[in-house]
N, C-alpha and C. Protein backbone atom coordinates (compact mmCIF):
# COMPACT_ATOMS: atom_id res chain seq x y z
N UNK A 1 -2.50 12.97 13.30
CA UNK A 1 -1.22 12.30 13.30
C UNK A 1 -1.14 11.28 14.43
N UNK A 2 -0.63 10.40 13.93
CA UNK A 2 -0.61 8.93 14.82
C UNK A 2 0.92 9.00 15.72
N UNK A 3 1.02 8.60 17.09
CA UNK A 3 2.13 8.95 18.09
C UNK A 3 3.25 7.89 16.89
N UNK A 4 4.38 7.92 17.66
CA UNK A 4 5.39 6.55 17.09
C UNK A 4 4.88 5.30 17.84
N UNK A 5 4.30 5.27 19.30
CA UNK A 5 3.86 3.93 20.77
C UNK A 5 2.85 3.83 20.01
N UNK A 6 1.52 4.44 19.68
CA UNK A 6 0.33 4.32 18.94
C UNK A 6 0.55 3.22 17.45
N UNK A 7 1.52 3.82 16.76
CA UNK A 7 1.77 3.54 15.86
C UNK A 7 2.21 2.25 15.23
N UNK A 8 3.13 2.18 16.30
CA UNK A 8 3.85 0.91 16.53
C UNK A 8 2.65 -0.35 17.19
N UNK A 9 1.89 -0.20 18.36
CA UNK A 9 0.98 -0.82 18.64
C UNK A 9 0.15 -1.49 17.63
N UNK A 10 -0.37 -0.73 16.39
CA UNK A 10 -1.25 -0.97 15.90
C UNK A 10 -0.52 -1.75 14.95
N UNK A 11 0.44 -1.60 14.42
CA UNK A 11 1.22 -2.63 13.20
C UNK A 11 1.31 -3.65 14.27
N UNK A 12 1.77 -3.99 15.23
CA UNK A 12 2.14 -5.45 15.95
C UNK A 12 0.32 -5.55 16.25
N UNK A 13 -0.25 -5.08 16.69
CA UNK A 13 -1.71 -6.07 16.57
C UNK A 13 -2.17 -6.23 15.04
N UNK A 14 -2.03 -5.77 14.51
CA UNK A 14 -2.35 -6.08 12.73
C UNK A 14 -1.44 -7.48 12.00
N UNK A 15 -0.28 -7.37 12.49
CA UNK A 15 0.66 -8.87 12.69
C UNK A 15 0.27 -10.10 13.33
N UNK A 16 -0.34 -9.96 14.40
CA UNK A 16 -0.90 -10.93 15.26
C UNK A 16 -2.28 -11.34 14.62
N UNK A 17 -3.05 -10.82 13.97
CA UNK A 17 -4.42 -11.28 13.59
C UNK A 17 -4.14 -11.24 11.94
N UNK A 18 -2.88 -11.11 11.67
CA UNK A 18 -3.40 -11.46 10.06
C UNK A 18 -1.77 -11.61 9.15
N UNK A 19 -1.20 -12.95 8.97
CA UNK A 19 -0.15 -13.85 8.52
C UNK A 19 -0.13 -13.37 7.85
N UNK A 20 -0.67 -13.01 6.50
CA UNK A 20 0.52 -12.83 5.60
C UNK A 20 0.84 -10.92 5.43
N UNK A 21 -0.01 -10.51 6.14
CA UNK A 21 0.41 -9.26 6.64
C UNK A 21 2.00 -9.35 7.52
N UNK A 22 1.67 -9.98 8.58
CA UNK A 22 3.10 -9.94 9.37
C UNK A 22 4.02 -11.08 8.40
N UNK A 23 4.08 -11.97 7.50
CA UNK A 23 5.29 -11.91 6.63
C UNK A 23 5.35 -11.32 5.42
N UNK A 24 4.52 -10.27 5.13
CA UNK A 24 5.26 -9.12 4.38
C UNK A 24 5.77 -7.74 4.99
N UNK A 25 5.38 -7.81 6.74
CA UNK A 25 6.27 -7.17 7.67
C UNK A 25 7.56 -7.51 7.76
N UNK A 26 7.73 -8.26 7.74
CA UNK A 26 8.75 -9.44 8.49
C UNK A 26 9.85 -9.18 6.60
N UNK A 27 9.80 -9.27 5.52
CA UNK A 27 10.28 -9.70 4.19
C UNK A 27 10.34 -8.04 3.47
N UNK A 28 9.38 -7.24 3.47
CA UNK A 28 9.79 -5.83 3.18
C UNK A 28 8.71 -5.25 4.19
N UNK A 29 9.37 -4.41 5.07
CA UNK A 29 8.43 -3.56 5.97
C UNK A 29 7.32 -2.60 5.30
N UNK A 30 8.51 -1.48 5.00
CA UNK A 30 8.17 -0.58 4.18
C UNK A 30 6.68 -0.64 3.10
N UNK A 31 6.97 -1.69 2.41
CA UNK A 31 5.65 -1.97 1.26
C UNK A 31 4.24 -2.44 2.21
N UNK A 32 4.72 -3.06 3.52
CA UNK A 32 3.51 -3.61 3.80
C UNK A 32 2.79 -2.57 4.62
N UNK A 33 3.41 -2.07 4.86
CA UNK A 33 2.96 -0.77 5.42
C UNK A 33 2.12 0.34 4.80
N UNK A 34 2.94 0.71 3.93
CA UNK A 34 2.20 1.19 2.75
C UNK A 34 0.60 0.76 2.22
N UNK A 35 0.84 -0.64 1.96
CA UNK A 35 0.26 -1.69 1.08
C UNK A 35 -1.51 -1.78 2.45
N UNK A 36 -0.80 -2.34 3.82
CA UNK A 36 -1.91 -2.35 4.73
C UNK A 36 -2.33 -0.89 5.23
N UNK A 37 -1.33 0.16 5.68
CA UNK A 37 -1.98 0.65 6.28
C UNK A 37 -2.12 2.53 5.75
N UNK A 38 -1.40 2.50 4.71
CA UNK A 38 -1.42 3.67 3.75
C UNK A 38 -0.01 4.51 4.21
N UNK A 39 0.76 4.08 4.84
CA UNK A 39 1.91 5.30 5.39
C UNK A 39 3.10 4.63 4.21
N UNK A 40 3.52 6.07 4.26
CA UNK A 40 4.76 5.70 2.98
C UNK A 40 5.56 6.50 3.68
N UNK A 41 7.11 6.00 3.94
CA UNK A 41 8.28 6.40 4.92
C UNK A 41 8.61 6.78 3.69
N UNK A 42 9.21 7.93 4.15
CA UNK A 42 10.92 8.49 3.28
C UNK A 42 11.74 8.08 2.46
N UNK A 43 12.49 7.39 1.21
CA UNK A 43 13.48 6.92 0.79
C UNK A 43 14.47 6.78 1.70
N UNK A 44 14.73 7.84 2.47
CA UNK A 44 16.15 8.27 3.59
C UNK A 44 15.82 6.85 4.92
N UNK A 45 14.92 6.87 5.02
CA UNK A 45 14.23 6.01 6.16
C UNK A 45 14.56 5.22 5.96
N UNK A 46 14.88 4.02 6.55
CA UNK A 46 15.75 2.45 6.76
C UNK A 46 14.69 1.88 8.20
N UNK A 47 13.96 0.84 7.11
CA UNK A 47 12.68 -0.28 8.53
C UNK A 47 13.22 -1.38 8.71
N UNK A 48 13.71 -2.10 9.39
CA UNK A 48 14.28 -3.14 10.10
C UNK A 48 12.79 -3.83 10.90
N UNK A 49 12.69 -4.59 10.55
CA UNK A 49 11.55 -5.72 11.01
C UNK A 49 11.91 -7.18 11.65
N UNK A 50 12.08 -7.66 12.57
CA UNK A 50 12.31 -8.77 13.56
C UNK A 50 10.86 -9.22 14.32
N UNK A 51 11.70 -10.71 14.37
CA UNK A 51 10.01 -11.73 15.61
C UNK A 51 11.06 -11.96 16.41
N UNK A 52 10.57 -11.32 17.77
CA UNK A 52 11.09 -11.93 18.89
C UNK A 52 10.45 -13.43 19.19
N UNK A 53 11.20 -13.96 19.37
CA UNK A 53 11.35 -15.21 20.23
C UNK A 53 10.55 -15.14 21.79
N UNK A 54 9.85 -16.50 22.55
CA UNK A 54 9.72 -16.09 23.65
C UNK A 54 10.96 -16.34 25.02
N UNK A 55 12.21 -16.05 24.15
CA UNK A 55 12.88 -16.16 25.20
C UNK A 55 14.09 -14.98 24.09
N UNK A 56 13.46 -14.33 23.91
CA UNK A 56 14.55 -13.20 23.39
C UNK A 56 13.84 -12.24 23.69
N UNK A 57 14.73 -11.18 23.38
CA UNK A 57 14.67 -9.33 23.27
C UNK A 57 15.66 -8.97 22.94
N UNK A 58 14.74 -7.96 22.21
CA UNK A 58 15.86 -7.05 21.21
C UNK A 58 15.75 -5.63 21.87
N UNK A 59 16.74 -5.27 22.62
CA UNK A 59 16.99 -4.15 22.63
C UNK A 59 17.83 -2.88 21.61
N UNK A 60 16.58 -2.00 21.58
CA UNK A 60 17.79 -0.90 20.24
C UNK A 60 17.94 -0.01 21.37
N UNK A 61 19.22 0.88 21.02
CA UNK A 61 20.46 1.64 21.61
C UNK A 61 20.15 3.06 20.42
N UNK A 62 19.47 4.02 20.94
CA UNK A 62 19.36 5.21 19.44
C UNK A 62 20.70 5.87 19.79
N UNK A 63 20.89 6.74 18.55
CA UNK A 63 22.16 7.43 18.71
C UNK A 63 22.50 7.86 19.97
N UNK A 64 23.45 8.18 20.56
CA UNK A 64 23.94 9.42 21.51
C UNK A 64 23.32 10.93 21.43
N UNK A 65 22.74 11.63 22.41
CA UNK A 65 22.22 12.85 21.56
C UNK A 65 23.59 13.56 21.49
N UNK A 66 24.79 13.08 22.05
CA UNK A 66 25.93 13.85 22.23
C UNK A 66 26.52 13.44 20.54
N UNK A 67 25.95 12.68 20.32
CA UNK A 67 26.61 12.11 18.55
C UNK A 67 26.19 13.26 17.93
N UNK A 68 25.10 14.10 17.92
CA UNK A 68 24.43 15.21 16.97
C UNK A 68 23.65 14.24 16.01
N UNK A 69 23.60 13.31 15.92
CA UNK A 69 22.71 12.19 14.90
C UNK A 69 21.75 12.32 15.88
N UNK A 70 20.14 12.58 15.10
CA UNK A 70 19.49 12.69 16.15
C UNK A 70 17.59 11.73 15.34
N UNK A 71 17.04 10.67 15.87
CA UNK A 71 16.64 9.94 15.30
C UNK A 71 15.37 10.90 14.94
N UNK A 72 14.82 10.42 13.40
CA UNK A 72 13.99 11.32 12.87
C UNK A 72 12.52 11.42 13.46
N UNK A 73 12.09 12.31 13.68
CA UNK A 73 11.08 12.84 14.35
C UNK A 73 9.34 12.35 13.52
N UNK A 74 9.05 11.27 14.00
CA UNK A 74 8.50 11.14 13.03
C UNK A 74 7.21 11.61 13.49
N UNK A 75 6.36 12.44 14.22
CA UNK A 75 5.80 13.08 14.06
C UNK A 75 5.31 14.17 13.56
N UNK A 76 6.43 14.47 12.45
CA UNK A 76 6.66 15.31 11.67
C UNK A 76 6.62 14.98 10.31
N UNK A 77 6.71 13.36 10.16
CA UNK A 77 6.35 13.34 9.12
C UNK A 77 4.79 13.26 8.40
N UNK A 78 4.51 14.10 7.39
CA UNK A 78 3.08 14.49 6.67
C UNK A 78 2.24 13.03 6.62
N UNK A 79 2.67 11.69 6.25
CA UNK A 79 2.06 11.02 5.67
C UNK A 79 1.85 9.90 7.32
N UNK A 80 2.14 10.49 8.28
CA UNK A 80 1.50 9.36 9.70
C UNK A 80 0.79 10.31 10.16
């Protein structure tokens, strides 16, 4: 099983060396993922895909753990 930092690493260098990989990142995550690297997310799962800018950042904010929403563990999932 591949970490989520591991994971993530390897899709953004797979973007960087090969275009129309990173705009079918970029247009449906999910499929290209699948499609390049064999992992198939959840139905429940929601992939949000962005290009930073070199004068942007995107910071994400995960739930509150005090919310009880608690972001899915994806080392748990069978297919990474």
């Amino acid at each position: 099983m591949l970490s989520e930092a591991i994971l993530r690493n390897q899709v953004i260098q797979k973007a960087w060396e090969d275009p129309g990989f990173k705009q079918r990142l970029l247009t449906d995550p999910k499929a290209a993922l699948q499609e390049a690297l064999g992992i198939q997310l959840p139905d429940d799962i929601t992939l949000k895909t962005v290009e930073e800018g070199s004068n942007e950042f995107y910071l994400v904010i995960p739930p509150s753990p005090a919310s009880g929403v608690m972001k899915t563990d994806f080392n748990t999932l069978s297919t990474w």
